[in-house]
Protein backbone atom coordinates (compact mmCIF):
# COMPACT_ATOMS: atom_id res chain seq x y z
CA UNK A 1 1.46 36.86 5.46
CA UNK A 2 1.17 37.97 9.03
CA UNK A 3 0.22 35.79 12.03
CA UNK A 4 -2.71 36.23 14.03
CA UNK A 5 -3.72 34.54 17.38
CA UNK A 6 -2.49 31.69 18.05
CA UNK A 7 -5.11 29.38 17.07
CA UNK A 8 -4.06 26.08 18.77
CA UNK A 9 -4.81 28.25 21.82
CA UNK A 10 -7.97 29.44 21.15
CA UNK A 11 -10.58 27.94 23.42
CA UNK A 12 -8.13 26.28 25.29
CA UNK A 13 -10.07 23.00 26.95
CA UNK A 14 -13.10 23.17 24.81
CA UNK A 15 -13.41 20.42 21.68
CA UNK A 16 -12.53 20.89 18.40
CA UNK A 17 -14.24 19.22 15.01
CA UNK A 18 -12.84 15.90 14.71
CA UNK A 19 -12.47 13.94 11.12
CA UNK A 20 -11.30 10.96 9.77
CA UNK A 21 -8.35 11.83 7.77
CA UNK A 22 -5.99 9.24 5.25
CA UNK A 23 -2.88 11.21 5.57
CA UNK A 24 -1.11 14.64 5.88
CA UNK A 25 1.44 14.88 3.03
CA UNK A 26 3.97 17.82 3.33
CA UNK A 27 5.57 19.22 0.57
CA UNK A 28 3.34 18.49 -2.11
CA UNK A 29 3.99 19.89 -5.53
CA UNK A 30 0.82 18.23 -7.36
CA UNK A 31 -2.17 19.57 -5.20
CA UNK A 32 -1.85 23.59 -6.18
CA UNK A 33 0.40 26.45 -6.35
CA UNK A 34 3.57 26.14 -4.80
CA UNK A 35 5.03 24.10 -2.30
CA UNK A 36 1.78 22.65 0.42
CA UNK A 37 0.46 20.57 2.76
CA UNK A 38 -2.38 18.17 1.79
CA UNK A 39 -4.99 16.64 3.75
CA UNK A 40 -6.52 13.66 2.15
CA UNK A 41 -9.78 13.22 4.02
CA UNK A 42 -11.61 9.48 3.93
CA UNK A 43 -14.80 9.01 2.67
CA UNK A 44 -15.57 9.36 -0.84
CA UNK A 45 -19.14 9.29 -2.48
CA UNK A 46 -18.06 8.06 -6.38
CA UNK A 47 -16.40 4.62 -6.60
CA UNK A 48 -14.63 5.52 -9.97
CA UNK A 49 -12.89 2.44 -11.82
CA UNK A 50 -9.70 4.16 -12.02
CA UNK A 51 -9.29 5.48 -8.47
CA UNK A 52 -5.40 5.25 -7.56
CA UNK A 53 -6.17 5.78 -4.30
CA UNK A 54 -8.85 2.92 -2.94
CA UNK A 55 -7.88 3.88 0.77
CA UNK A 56 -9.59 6.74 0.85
CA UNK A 57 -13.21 5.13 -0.78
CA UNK A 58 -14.28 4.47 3.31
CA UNK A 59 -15.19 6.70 5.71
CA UNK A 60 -14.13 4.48 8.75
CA UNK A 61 -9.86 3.47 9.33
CA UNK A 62 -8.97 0.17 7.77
CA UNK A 63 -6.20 -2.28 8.11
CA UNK A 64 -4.09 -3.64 5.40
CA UNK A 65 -1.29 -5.99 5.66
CA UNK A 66 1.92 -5.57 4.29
CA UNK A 67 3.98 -8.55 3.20
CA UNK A 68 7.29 -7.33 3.09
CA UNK A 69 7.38 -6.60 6.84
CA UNK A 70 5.66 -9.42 8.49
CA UNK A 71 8.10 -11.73 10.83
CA UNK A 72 5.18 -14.08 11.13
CA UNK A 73 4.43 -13.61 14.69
CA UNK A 74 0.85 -13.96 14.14
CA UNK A 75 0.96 -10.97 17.21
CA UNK A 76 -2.23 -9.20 14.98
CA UNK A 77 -4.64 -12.11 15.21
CA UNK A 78 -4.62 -13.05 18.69
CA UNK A 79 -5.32 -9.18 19.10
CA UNK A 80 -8.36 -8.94 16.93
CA UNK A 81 -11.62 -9.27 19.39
CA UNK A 82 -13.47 -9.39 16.50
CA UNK A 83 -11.28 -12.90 14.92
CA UNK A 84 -11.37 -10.66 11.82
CA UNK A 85 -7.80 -11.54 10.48
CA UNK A 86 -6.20 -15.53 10.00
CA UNK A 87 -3.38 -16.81 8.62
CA UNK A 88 -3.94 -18.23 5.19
CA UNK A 89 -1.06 -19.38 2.54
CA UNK A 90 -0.72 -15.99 1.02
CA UNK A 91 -0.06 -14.43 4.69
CA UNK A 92 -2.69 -12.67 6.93
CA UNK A 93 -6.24 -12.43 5.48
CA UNK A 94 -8.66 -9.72 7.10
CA UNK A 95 -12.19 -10.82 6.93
CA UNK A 96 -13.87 -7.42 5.97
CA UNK A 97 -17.18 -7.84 7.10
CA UNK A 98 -16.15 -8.75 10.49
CA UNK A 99 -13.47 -6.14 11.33
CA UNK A 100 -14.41 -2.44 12.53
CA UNK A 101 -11.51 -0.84 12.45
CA UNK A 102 -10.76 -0.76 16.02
CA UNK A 103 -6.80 -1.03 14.84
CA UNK A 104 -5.49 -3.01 17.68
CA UNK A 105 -3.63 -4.80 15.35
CA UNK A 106 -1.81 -1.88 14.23
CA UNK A 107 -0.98 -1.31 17.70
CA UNK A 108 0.50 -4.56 18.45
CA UNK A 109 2.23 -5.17 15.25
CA UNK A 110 5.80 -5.33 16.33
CA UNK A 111 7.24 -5.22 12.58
CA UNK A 112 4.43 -2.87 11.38
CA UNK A 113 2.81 -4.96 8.95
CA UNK A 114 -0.43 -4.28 9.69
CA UNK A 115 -0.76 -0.89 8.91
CA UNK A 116 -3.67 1.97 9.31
CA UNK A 117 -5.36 3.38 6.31
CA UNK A 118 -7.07 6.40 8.24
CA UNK A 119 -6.95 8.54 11.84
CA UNK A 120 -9.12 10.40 13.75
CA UNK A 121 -7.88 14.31 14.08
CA UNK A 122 -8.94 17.51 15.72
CA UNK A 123 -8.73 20.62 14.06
CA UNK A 124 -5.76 21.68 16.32
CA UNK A 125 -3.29 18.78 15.38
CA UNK A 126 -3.16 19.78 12.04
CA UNK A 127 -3.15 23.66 11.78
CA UNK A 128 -0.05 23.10 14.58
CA UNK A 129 1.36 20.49 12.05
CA UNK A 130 0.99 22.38 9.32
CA UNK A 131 2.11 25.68 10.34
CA UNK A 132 5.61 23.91 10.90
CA UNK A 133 5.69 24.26 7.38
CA UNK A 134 4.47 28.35 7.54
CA UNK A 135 8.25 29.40 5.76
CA UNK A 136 7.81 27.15 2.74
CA UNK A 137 4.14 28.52 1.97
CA UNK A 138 5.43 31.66 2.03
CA UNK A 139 8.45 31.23 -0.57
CA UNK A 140 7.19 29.26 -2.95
CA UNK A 141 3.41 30.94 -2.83
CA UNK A 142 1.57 27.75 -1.34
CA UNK A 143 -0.43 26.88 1.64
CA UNK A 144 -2.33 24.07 2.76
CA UNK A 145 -5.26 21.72 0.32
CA UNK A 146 -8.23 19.83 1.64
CA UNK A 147 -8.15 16.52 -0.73
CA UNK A 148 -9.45 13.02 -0.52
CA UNK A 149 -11.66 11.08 -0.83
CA UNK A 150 -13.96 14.05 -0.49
CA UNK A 151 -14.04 16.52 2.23
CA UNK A 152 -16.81 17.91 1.58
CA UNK A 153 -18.03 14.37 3.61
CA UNK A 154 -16.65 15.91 6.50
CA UNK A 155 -17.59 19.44 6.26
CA UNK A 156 -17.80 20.71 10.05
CA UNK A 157 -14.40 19.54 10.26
CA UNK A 158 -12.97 21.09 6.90
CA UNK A 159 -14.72 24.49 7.54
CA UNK A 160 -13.45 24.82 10.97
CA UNK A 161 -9.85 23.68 9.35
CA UNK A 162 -9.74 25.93 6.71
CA UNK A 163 -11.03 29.05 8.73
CA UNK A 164 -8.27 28.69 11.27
CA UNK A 165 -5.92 28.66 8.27
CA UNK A 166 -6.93 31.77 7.07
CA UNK A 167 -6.59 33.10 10.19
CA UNK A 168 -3.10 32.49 10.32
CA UNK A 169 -2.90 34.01 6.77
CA UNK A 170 -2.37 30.43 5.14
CA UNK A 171 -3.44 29.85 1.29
CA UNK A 172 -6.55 27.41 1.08
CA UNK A 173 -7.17 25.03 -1.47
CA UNK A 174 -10.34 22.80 -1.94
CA UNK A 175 -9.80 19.68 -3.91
CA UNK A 176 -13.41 18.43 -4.53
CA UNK A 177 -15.25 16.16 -6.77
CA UNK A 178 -18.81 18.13 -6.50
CA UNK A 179 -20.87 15.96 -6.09
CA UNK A 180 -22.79 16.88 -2.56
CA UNK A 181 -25.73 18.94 -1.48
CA UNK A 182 -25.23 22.64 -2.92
CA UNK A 183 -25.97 23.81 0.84
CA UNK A 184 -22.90 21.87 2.31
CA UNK A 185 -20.44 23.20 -0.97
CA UNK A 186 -21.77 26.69 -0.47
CA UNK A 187 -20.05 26.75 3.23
CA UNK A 188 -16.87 25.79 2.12
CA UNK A 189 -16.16 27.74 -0.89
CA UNK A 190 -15.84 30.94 0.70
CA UNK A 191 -13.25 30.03 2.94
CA UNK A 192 -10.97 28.23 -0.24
CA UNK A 193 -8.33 30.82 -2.17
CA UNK A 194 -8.84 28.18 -4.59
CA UNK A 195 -11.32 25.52 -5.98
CA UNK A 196 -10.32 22.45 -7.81
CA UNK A 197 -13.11 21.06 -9.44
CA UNK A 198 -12.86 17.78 -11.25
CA UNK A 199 -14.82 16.83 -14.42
CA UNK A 200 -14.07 13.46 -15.75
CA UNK A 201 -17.08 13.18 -17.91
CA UNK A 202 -19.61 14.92 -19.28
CA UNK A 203 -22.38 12.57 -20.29
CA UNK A 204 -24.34 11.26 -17.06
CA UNK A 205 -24.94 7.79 -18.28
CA UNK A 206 -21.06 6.86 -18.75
CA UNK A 207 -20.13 8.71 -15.67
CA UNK A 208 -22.60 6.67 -14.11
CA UNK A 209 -21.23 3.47 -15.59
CA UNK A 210 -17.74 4.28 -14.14
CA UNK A 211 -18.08 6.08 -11.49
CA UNK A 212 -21.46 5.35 -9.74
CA UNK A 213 -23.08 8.48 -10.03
CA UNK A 214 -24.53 10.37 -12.99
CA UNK A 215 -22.75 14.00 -13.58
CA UNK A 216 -25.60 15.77 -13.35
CA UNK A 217 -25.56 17.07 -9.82
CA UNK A 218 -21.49 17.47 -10.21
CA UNK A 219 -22.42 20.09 -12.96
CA UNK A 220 -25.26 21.39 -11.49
CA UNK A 221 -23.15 22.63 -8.80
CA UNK A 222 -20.48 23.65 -10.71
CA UNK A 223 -22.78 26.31 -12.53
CA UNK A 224 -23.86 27.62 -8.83
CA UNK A 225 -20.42 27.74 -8.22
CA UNK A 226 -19.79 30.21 -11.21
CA UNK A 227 -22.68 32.16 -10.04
CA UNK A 228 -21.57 32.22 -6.50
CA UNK A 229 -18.20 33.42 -7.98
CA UNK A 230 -19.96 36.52 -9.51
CA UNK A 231 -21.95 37.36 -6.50
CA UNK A 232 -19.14 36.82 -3.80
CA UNK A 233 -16.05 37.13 -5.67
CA UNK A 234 -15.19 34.05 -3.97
CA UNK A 235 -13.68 32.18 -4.27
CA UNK A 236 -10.69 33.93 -5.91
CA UNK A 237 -9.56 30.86 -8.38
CA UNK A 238 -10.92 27.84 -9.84
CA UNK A 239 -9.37 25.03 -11.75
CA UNK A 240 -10.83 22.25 -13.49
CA UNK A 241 -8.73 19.16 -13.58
CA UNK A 242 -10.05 15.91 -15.80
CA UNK A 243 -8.12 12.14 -15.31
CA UNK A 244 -6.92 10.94 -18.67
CA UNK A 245 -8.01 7.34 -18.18
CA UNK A 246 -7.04 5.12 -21.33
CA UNK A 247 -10.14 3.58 -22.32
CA UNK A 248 -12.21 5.66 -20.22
CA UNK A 249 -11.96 9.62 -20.41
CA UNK A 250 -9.44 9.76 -22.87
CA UNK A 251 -11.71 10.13 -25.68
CA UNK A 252 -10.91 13.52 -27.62
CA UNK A 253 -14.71 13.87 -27.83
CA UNK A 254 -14.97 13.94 -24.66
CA UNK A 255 -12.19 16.23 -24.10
CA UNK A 256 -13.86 18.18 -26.30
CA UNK A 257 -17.44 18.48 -24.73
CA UNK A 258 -15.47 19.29 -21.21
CA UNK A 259 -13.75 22.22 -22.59
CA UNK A 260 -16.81 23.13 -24.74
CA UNK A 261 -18.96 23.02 -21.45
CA UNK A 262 -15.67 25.37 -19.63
CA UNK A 263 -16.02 28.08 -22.58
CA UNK A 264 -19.82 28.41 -22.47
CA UNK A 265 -20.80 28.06 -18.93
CA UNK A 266 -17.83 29.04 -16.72
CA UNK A 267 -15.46 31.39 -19.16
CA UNK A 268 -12.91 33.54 -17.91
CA UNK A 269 -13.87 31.78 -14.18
CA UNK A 270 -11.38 29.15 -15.16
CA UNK A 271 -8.27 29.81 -14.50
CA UNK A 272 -6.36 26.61 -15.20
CA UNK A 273 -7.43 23.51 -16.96
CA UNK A 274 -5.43 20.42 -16.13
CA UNK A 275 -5.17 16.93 -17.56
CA UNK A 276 -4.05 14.28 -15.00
CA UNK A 277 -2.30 11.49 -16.88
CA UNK A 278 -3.08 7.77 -15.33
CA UNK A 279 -1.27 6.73 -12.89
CA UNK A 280 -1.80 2.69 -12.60
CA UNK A 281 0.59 1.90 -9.64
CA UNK A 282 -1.98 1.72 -6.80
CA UNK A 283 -1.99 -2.15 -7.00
CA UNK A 284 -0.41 -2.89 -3.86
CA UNK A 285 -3.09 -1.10 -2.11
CA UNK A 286 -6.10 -2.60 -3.65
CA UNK A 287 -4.41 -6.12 -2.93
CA UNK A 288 -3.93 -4.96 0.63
CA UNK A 289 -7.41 -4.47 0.77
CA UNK A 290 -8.91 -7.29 -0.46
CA UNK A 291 -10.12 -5.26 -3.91
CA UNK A 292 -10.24 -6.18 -7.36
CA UNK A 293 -8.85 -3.49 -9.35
CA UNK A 294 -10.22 -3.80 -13.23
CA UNK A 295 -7.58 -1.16 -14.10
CA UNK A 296 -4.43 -2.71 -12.96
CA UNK A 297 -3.27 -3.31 -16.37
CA UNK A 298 -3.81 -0.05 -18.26
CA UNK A 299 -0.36 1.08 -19.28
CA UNK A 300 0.73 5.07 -18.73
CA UNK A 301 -0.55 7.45 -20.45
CA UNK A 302 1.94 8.62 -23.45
CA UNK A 303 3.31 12.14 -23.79
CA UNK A 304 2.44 12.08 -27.31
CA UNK A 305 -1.11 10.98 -26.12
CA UNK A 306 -1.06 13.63 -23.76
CA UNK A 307 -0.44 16.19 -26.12
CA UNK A 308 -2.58 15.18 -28.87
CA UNK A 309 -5.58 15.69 -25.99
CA UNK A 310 -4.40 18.85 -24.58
CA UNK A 311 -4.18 20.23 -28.44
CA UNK A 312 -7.89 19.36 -28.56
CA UNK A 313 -8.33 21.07 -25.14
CA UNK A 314 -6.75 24.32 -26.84
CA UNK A 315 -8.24 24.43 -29.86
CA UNK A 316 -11.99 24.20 -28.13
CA UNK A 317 -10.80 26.43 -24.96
CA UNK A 318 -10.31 29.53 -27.61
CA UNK A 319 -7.90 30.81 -24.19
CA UNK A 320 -4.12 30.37 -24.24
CA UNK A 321 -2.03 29.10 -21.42
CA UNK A 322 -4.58 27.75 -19.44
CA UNK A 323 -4.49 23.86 -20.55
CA UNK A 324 -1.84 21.74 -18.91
CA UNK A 325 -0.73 18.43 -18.72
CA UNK A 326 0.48 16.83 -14.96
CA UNK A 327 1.34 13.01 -14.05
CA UNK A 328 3.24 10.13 -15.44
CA UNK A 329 3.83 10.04 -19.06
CA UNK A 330 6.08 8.17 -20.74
CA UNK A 331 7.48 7.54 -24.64
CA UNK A 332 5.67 5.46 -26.75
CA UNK A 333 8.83 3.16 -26.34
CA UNK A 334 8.85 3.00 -22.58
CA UNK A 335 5.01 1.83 -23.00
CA UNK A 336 6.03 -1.05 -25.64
CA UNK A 337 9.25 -1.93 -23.21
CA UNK A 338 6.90 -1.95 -19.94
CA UNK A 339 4.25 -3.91 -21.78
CA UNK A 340 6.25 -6.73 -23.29
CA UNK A 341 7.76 -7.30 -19.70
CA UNK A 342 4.07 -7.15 -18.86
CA UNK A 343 3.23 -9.92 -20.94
CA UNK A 344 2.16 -8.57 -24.23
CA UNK A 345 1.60 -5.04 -25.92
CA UNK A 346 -1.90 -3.64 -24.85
């Protein structure tokens, strides 16, 4: 990959896009080929039961206060102009419909205990971050992803991001949950080497029921997507990745009517088809939050379960080496050990 301008440059005094991003994690190995960087962007439009990452729901930054560190100064609530946060017996409360997220408490904090879920970025702090990174992309065939929440929320931002990127000859990935106006996807796509797309369900009625939204417009756009594909050539790749959710999408008929839907609408499009076992151990955050979290005592996902879905996803695929299996599985007696410490087999 060779350089081009120097992007951090270009313009020099004029603004870049600005977005409100969760995090920059380097060296990801779960968010596309090879070794990247991801951007998790906040703002998500589907409130899915399962989400493990509740942070990233909101558009705006959020506080959340973490136990372990606090001295008990009580530094964060005479900083609040808002009298958002109080001391109660379980430790600082934050009264969510009073604060704004101005983060002054996160400023003040002296033991870091109130900590930031979210920051506002220009376009230039993270290709510069990011390209720190440029020698890893290159041997290990990765790049950077746009993840979330949902970028596609926050699309100014995440085109101007993305086109820099390839400027520099860095790999693009969009991580997206489809389900926004065709007119804003249709921008982004062409700058992405790759497109991961997630169906969880197929039905609209039970994606609805745990997720918010029907899946109607989410499919809708992934069949303008294939069509876009054939007319552009772009983008290059797509993958389709599905959470295996006990109780909710791990049903093999529903397994089956995703795959069904990949052979007969999207075909040889598809590149790679993953199933992301559960992970349940986002509890911490939703307590830190203030959220009730009706999944916090679904167990991992077994590798025997795992395999049993992904031989469904072959058989109805008809394409070898496509399906794959990612996250935290465990043995069938790991599950039975974890759940009697839990309190009982579930």
């Amino acid at each position: 990959m060779k350089p081009s301008r120097d992007v951090t440059k270009r313009n020099e005094g004029s603004l870049f896009p600005k977005a409100t991003i969760l995090k920059l994690q380097k060296m990801s190995t779960e968010d596309g080929p090879g070794l990247r960087s991801t951007v998790f962007f906040k703002g998500c439009p589907l409130r899915c039961a399962w989400c493990h990452n509740p942070e990233s729901i909101s558009t705006r930054p959020e506080v959340h206060w973490v136990a372990q560190r606090c001295i008990g100064c009580l530094t964060c609530i005479k900083s609040c102009p808002e009298q958002a946060l109080s001391a109660e017996d379980g430790g600082i409360s934050v009264n969510r419909s009073l604060c704004t997220g101005c983060l002054e408490c996160t400023k003040v904090c002296p033991s870091t205990a109130m900590e930031a879920y979210g920051r506002i970025v220009a376009v230039d702090e993270i290709v510069r971050d990011v390209m720190k990174d440029r020698v890893y992309y290159e041997k290990s065939g990765g790049g950077v992803t746009l993840s979330g929440g949902e970028p596609s929320l926050q699309p100014v931002f995440a085109r101007a991001l993305m086109r820099d990127l390839k400027q520099q000859g860095i790999h693009t990935a969009l991580d997206t949950s489809g389900h926004c106006r065709w007119e804003t996807l249709e921008t982004l796509i062409p700058l992405a080497d790759l497109v991961m797309y997630d169906i969880k369900l197929i039905a609209p009625e039970p994606h609805r029921e745990h997720t918010g939204v029907t899946s109607t417009l989410i499919l809708e756009n992934l069949l303008k997507l294939a069509s876009f594909m054939d007319s552009a050539d772009k983008p290059p790749e797509l993958w389709i990745r599905t959470p295996v959710i006990p109780g909710y999408t791990n049903d093999p008929a529903n397994i089956r009517a995703i795959g069904t839907f990949i052979r007969e609408t999207l075909g040889n499009r598809v590149s790679r088809w993953d199933l992301c076992a559960f992970n349940n151990l986002c509890s911490d955050k939703y307590a830190g939050l203030g959220m009730e979290w009706k999944c916090r005592d679904l167990s991992h996902v077994t590798e025997d379960e795992m395999e049993r879905l992904a031989a469904v996803a072959r058989k109805v695929i008809e394409r070898p080496g496509i399906v794959f299996k990612t996250g935290p599985m465990v043995s069938e007696k790991s599950r039975v050990r974890l759940s009697l410490i839990n309190g009982g087999i579930r």
